[in-house]
C-alpha atoms as a PDB file:
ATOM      1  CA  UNK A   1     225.709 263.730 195.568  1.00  0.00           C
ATOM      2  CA  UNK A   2     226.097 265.487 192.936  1.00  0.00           C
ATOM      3  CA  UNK A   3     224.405 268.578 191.807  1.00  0.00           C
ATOM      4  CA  UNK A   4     222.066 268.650 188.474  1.00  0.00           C
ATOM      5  CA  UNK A   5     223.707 270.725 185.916  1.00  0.00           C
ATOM      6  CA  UNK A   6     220.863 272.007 184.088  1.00  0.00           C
ATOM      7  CA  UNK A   7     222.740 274.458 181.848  1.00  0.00           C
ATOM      8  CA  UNK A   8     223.997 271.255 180.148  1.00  0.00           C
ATOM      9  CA  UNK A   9     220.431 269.837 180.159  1.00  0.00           C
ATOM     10  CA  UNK A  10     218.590 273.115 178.252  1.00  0.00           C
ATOM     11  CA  UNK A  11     221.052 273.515 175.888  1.00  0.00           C
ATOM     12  CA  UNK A  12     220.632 269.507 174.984  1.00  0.00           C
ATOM     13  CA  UNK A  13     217.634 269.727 174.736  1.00  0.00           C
ATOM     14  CA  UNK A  14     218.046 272.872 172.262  1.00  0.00           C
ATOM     15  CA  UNK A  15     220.188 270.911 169.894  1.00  0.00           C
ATOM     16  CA  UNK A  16     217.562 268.433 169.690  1.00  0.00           C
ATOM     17  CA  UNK A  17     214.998 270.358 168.948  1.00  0.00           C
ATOM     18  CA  UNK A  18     217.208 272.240 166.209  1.00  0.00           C
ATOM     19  CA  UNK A  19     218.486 269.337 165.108  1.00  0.00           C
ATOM     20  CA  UNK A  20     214.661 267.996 164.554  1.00  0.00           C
ATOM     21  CA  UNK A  21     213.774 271.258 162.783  1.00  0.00           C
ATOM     22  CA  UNK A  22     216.566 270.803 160.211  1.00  0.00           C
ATOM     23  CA  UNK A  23     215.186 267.341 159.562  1.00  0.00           C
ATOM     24  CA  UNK A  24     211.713 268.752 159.252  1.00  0.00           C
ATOM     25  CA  UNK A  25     212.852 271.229 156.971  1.00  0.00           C
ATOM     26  CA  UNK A  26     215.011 268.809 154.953  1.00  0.00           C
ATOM     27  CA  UNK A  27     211.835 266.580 154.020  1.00  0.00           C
ATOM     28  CA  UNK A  28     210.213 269.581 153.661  1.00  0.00           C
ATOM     29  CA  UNK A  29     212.459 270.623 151.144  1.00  0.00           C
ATOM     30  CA  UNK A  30     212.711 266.990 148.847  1.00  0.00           C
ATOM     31  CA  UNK A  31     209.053 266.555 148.632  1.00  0.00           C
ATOM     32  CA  UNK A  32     208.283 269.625 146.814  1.00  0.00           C
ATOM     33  CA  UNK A  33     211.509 269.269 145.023  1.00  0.00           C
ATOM     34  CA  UNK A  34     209.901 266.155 143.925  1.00  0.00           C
ATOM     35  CA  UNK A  35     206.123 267.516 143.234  1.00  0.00           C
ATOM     36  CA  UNK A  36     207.775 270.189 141.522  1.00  0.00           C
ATOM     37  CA  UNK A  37     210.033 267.468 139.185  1.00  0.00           C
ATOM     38  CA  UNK A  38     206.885 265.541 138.179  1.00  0.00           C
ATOM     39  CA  UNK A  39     204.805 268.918 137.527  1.00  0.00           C
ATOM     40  CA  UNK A  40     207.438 269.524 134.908  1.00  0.00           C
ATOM     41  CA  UNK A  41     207.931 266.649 133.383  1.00  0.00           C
ATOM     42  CA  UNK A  42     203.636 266.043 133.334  1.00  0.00           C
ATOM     43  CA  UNK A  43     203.769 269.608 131.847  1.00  0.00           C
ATOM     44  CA  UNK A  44     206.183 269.000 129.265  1.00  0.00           C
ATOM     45  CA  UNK A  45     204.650 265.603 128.278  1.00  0.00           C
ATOM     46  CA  UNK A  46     201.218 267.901 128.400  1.00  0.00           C
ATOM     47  CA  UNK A  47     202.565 270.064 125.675  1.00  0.00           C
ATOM     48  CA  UNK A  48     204.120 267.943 123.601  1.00  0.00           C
ATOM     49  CA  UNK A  49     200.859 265.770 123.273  1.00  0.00           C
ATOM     50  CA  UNK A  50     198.602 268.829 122.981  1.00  0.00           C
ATOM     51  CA  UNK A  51     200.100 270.234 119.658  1.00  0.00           C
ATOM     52  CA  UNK A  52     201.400 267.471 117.192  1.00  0.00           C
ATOM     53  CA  UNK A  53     203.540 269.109 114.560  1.00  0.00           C
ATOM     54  CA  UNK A  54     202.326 268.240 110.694  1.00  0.00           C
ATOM     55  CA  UNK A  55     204.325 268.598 108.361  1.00  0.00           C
ATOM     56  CA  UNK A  56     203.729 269.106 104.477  1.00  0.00           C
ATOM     57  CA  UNK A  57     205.439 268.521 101.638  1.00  0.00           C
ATOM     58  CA  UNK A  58     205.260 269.933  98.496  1.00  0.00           C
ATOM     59  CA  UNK A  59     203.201 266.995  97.442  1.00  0.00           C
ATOM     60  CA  UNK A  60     200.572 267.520  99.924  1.00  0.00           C
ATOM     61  CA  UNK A  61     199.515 271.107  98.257  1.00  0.00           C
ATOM     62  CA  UNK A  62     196.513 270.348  95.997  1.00  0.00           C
ATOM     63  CA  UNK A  63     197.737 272.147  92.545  1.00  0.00           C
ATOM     64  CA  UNK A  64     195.945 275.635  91.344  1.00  0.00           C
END
């Protein structure tokens, strides 16, 4: 029979878990690139709704 080789085992095991981590840290990654992408664009709607730009003619002035 033969015998277990268990160096090949651990480091298997190793790459999974690496490999998992990467994945993890992947996701990690696009979901606050994504928060971040709507926090801008809600921020940038936010501003432009806050101050609406008037504009005046010479028309508008009352005369003195």
């Amino acid at each position: 029979m033969a015998k277990p080789n268990y160096s090949f085992a651990k480091r298997q095991r190793d790459l999974a878990k690496e490999q998992k981590k990467e994945e993890k840290l992947q996701r990690k990654n696009a979901a606050l690139a994504e928060t971040t992408a709507e926090g801008e664009a809600e921020a940038t709607e936010a501003s432009d709704e806050a101050a609406p730009v008037e504009q005046t003619t010479a028309d508008d002035k009352p005369a003195s």
